[in-house]
N, C-alpha and C. Protein backbone atom coordinates (compact mmCIF):
# COMPACT_ATOMS: atom_id res chain seq x y z
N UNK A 1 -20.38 -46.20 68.39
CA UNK A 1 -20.40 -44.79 68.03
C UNK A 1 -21.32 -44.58 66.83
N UNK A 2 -22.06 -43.80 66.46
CA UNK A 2 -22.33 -42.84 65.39
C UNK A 2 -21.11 -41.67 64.66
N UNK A 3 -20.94 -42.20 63.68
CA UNK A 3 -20.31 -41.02 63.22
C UNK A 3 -21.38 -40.79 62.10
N UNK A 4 -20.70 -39.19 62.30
CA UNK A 4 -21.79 -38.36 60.86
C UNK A 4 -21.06 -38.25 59.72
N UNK A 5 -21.31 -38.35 58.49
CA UNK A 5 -20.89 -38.68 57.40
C UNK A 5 -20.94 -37.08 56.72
N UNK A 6 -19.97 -36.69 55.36
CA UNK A 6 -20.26 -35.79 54.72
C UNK A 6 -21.41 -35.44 53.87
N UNK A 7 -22.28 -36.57 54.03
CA UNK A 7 -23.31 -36.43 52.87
C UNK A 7 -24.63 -36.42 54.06
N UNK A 8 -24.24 -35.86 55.27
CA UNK A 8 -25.16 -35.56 55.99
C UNK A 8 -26.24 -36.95 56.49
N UNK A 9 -25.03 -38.23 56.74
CA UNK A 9 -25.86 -39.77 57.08
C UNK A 9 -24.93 -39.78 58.50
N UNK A 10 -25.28 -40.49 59.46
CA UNK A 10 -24.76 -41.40 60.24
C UNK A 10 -24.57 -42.70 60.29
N UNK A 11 -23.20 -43.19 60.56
CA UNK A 11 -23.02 -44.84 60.09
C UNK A 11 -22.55 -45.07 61.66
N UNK A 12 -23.43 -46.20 61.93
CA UNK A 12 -22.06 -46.91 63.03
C UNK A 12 -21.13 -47.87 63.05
N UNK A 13 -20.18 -47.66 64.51
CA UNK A 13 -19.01 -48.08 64.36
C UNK A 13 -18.87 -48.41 65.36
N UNK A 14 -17.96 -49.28 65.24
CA UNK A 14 -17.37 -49.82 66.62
C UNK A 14 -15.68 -49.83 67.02
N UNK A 15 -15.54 -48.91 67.99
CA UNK A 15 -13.83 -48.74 68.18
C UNK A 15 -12.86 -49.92 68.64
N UNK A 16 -12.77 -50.14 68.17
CA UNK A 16 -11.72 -51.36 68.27
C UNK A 16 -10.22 -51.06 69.01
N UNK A 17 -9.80 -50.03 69.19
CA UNK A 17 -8.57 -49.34 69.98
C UNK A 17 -8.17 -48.31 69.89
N UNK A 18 -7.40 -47.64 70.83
CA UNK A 18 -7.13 -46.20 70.94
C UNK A 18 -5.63 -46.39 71.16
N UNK A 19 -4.82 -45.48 70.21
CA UNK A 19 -3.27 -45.31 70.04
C UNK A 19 -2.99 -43.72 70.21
N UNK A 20 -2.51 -44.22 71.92
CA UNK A 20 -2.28 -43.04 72.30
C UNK A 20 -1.31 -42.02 71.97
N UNK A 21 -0.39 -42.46 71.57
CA UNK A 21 0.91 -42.00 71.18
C UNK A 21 1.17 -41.12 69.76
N UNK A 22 -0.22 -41.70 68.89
CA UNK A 22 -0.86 -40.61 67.87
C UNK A 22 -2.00 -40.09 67.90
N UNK A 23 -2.72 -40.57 69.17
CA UNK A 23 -3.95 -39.83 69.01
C UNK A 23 -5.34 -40.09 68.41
N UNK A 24 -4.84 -41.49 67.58
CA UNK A 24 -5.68 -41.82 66.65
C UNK A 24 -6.55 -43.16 67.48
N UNK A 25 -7.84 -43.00 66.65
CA UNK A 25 -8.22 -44.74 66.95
C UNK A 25 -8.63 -45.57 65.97
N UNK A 26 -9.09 -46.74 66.06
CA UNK A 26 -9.06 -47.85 64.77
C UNK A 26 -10.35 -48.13 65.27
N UNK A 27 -11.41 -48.26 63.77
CA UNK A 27 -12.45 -48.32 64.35
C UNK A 27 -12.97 -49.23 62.73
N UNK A 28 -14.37 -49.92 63.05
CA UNK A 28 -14.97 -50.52 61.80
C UNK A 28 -15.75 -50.12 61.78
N UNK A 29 -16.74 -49.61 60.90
CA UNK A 29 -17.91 -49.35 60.47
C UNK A 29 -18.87 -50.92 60.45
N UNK A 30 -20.19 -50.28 60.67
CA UNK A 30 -21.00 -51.44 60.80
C UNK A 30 -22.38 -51.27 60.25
N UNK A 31 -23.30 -52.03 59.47
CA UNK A 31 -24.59 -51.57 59.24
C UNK A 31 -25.40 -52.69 59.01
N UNK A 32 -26.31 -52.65 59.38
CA UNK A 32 -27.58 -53.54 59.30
C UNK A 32 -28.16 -53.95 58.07
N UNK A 33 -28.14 -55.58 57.25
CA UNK A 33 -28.14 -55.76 56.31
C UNK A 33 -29.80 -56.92 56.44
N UNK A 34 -30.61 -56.52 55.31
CA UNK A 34 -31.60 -57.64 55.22
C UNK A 34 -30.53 -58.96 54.85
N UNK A 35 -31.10 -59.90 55.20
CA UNK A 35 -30.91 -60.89 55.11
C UNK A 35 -32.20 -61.34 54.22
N UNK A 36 -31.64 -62.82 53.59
CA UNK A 36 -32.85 -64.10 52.59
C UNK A 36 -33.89 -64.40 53.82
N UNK A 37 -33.33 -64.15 55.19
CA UNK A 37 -34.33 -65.07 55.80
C UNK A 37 -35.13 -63.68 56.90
N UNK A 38 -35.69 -64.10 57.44
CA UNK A 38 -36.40 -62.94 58.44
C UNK A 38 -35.14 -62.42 59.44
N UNK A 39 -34.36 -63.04 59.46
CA UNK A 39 -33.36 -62.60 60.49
C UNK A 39 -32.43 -61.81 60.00
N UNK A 40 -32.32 -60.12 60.05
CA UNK A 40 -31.51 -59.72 59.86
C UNK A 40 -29.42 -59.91 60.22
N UNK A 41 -28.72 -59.22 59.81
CA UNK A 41 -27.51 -59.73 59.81
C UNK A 41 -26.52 -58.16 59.91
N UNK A 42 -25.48 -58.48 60.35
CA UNK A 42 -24.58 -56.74 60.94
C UNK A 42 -23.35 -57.15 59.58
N UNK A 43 -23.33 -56.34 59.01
CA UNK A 43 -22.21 -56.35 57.52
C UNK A 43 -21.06 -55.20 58.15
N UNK A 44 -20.01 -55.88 58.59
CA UNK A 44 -18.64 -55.42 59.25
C UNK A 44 -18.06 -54.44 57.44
N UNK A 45 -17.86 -52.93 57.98
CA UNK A 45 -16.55 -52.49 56.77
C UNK A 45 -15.42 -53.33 57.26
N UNK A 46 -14.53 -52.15 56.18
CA UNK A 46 -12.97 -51.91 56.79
C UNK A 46 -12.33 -51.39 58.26
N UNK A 47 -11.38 -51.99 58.53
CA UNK A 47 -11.29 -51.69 59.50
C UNK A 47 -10.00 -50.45 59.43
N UNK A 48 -10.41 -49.03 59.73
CA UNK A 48 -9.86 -47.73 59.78
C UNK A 48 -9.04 -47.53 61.04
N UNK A 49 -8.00 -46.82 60.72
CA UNK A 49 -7.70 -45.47 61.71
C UNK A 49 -7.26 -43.97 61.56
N UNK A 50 -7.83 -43.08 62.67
CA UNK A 50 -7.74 -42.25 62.06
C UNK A 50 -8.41 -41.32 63.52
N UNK A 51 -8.10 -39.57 63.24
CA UNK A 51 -8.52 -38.84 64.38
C UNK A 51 -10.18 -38.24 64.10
N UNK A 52 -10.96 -39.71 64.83
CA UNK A 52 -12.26 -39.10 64.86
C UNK A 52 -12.67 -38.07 64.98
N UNK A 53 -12.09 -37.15 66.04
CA UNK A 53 -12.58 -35.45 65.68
C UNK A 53 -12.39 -35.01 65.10
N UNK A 54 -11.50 -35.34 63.94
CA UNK A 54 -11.48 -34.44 62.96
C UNK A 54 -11.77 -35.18 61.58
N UNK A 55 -12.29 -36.44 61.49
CA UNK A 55 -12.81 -37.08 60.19
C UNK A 55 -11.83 -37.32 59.29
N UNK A 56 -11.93 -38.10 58.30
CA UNK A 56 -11.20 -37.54 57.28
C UNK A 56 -11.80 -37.00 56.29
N UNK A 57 -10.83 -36.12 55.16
CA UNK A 57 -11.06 -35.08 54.24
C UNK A 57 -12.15 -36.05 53.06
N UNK A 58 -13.46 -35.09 53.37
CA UNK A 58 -14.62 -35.87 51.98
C UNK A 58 -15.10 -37.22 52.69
N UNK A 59 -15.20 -37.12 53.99
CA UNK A 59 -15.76 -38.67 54.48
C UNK A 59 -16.43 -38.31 55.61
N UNK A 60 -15.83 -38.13 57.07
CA UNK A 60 -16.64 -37.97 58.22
C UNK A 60 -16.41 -36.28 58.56
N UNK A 61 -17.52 -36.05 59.41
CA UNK A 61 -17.37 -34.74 59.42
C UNK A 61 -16.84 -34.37 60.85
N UNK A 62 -16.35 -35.27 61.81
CA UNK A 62 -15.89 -35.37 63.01
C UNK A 62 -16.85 -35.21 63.95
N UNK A 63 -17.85 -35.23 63.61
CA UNK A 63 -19.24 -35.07 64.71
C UNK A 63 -19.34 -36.78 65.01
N UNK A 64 -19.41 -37.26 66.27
CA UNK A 64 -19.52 -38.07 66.94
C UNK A 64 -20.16 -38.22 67.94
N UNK A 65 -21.41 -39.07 67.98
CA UNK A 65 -22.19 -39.88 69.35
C UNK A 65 -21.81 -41.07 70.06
N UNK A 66 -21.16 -40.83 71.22
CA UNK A 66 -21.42 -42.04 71.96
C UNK A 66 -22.33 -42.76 71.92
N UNK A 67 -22.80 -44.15 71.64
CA UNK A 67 -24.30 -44.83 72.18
C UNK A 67 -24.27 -45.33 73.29
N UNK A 68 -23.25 -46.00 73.43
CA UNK A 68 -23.28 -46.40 74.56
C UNK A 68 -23.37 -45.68 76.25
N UNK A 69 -23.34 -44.31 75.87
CA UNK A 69 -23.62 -43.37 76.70
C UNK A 69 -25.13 -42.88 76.79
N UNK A 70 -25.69 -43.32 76.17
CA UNK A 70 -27.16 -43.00 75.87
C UNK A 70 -28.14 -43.25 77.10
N UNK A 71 -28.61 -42.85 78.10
CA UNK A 71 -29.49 -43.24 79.20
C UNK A 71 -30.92 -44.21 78.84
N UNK A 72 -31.27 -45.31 79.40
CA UNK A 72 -31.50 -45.92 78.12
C UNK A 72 -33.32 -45.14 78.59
N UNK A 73 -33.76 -44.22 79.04
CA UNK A 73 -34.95 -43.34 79.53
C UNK A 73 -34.76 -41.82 78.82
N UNK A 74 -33.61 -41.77 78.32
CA UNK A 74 -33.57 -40.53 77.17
C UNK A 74 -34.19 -40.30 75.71
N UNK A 75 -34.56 -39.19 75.74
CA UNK A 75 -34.92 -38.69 74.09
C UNK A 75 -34.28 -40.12 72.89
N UNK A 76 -32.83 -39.32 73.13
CA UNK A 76 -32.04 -39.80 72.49
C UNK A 76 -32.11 -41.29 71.59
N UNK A 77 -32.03 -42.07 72.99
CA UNK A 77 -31.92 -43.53 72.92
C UNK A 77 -33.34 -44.19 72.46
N UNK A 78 -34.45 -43.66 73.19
CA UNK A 78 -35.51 -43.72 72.46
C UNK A 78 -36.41 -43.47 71.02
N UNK A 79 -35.46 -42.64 70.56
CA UNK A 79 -35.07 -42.12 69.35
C UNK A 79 -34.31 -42.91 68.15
N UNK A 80 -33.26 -43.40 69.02
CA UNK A 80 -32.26 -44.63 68.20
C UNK A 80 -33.18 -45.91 68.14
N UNK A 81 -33.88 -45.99 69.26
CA UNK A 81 -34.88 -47.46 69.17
C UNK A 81 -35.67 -47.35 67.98
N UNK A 82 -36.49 -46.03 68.34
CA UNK A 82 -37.59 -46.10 66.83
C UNK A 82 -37.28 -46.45 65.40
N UNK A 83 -36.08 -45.66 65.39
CA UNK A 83 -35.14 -45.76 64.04
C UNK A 83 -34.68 -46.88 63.38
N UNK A 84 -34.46 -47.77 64.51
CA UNK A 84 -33.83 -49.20 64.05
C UNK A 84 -35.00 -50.52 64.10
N UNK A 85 -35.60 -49.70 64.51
CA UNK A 85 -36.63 -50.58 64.50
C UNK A 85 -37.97 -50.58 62.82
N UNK A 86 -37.54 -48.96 62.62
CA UNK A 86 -38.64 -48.55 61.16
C UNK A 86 -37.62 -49.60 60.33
N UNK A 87 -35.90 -49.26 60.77
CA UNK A 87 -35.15 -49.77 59.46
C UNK A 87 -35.39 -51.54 59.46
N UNK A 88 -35.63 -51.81 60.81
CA UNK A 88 -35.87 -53.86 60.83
C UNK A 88 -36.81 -53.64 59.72
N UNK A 89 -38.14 -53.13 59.65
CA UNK A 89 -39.46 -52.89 59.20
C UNK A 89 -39.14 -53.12 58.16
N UNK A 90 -38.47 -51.92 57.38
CA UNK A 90 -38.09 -51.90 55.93
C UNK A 90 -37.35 -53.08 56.00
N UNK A 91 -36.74 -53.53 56.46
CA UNK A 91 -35.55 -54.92 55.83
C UNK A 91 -36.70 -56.09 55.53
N UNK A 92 -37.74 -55.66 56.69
CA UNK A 92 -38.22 -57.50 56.59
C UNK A 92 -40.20 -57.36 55.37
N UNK A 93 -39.79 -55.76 54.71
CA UNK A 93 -40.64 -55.73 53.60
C UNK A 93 -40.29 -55.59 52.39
N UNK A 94 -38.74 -55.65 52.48
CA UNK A 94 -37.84 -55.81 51.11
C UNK A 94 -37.85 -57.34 50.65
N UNK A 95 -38.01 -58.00 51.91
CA UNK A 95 -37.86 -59.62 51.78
C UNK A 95 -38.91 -60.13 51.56
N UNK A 96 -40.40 -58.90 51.70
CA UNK A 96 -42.10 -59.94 51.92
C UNK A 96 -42.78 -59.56 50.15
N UNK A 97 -43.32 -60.59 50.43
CA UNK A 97 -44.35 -60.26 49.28
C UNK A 97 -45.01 -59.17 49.56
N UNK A 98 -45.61 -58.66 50.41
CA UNK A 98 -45.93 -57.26 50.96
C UNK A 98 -45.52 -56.23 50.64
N UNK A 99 -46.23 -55.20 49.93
CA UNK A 99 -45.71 -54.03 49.89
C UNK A 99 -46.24 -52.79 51.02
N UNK A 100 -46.63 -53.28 51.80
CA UNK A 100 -47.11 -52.40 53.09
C UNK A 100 -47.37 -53.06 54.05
N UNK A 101 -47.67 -52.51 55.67
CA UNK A 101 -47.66 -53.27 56.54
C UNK A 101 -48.67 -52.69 57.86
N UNK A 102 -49.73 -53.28 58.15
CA UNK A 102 -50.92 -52.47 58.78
C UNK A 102 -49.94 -52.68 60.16
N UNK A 103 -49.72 -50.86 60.84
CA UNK A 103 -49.34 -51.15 61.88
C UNK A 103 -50.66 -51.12 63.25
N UNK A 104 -51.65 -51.04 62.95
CA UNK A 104 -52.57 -51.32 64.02
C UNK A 104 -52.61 -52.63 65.01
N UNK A 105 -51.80 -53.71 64.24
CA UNK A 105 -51.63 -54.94 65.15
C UNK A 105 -50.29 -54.58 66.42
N UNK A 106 -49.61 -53.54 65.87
CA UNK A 106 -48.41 -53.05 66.92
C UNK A 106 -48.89 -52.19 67.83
């Protein structure tokens, strides 16, 4: 999932279970961390629960994307590719002696 944040970010997450009986689900946050070496690394939060549509108060704003619903020939998803791919970019020029990166070889 994408959830949207109050400060107008999206973080993802991954649902870990749905409790039907309150409605709620348990989910971890997840984000993409440079790593020392060229290989980036996924830095697991806490693990929450709580009623995604409605966020909680000063944190999510209950706006939610499926990704995994994403067609992988859509706007969308093609969209999520570029994105994670500028952010690899930035991770692996935080780690270079490089402070820029000629993209004409891409």
């Amino acid at each position: 999932l994408a959830i949207n944040l109050e400060n107008n970010t999206n973080v993802q997450a991954v649902v870990l279970g749905y409790h039907p009986e309150q409605g709620m689900h348990t989910i971890q946050y997840q984000s993409l961390i440079c790593a020392e070496s060229v290989d980036e690394r996924i830095e697991y939060g806490p693990i929450l629960t709580y009623f995604i549509k409605n966020g909680r108060p000063g944190k999510e704003t209950g706006i939610v994307v499926s990704l995994e619903n994403l067609d992988n020939d859509s706007e969308g998803h093609k969209t999520r590719q570029l994105l994670e791919q500028v952010q690899r970019t930035f991770c692996y020029l935080s780690d270079s002696q490089k402070s820029s990166i000629d993209p004409r070889s891409l």
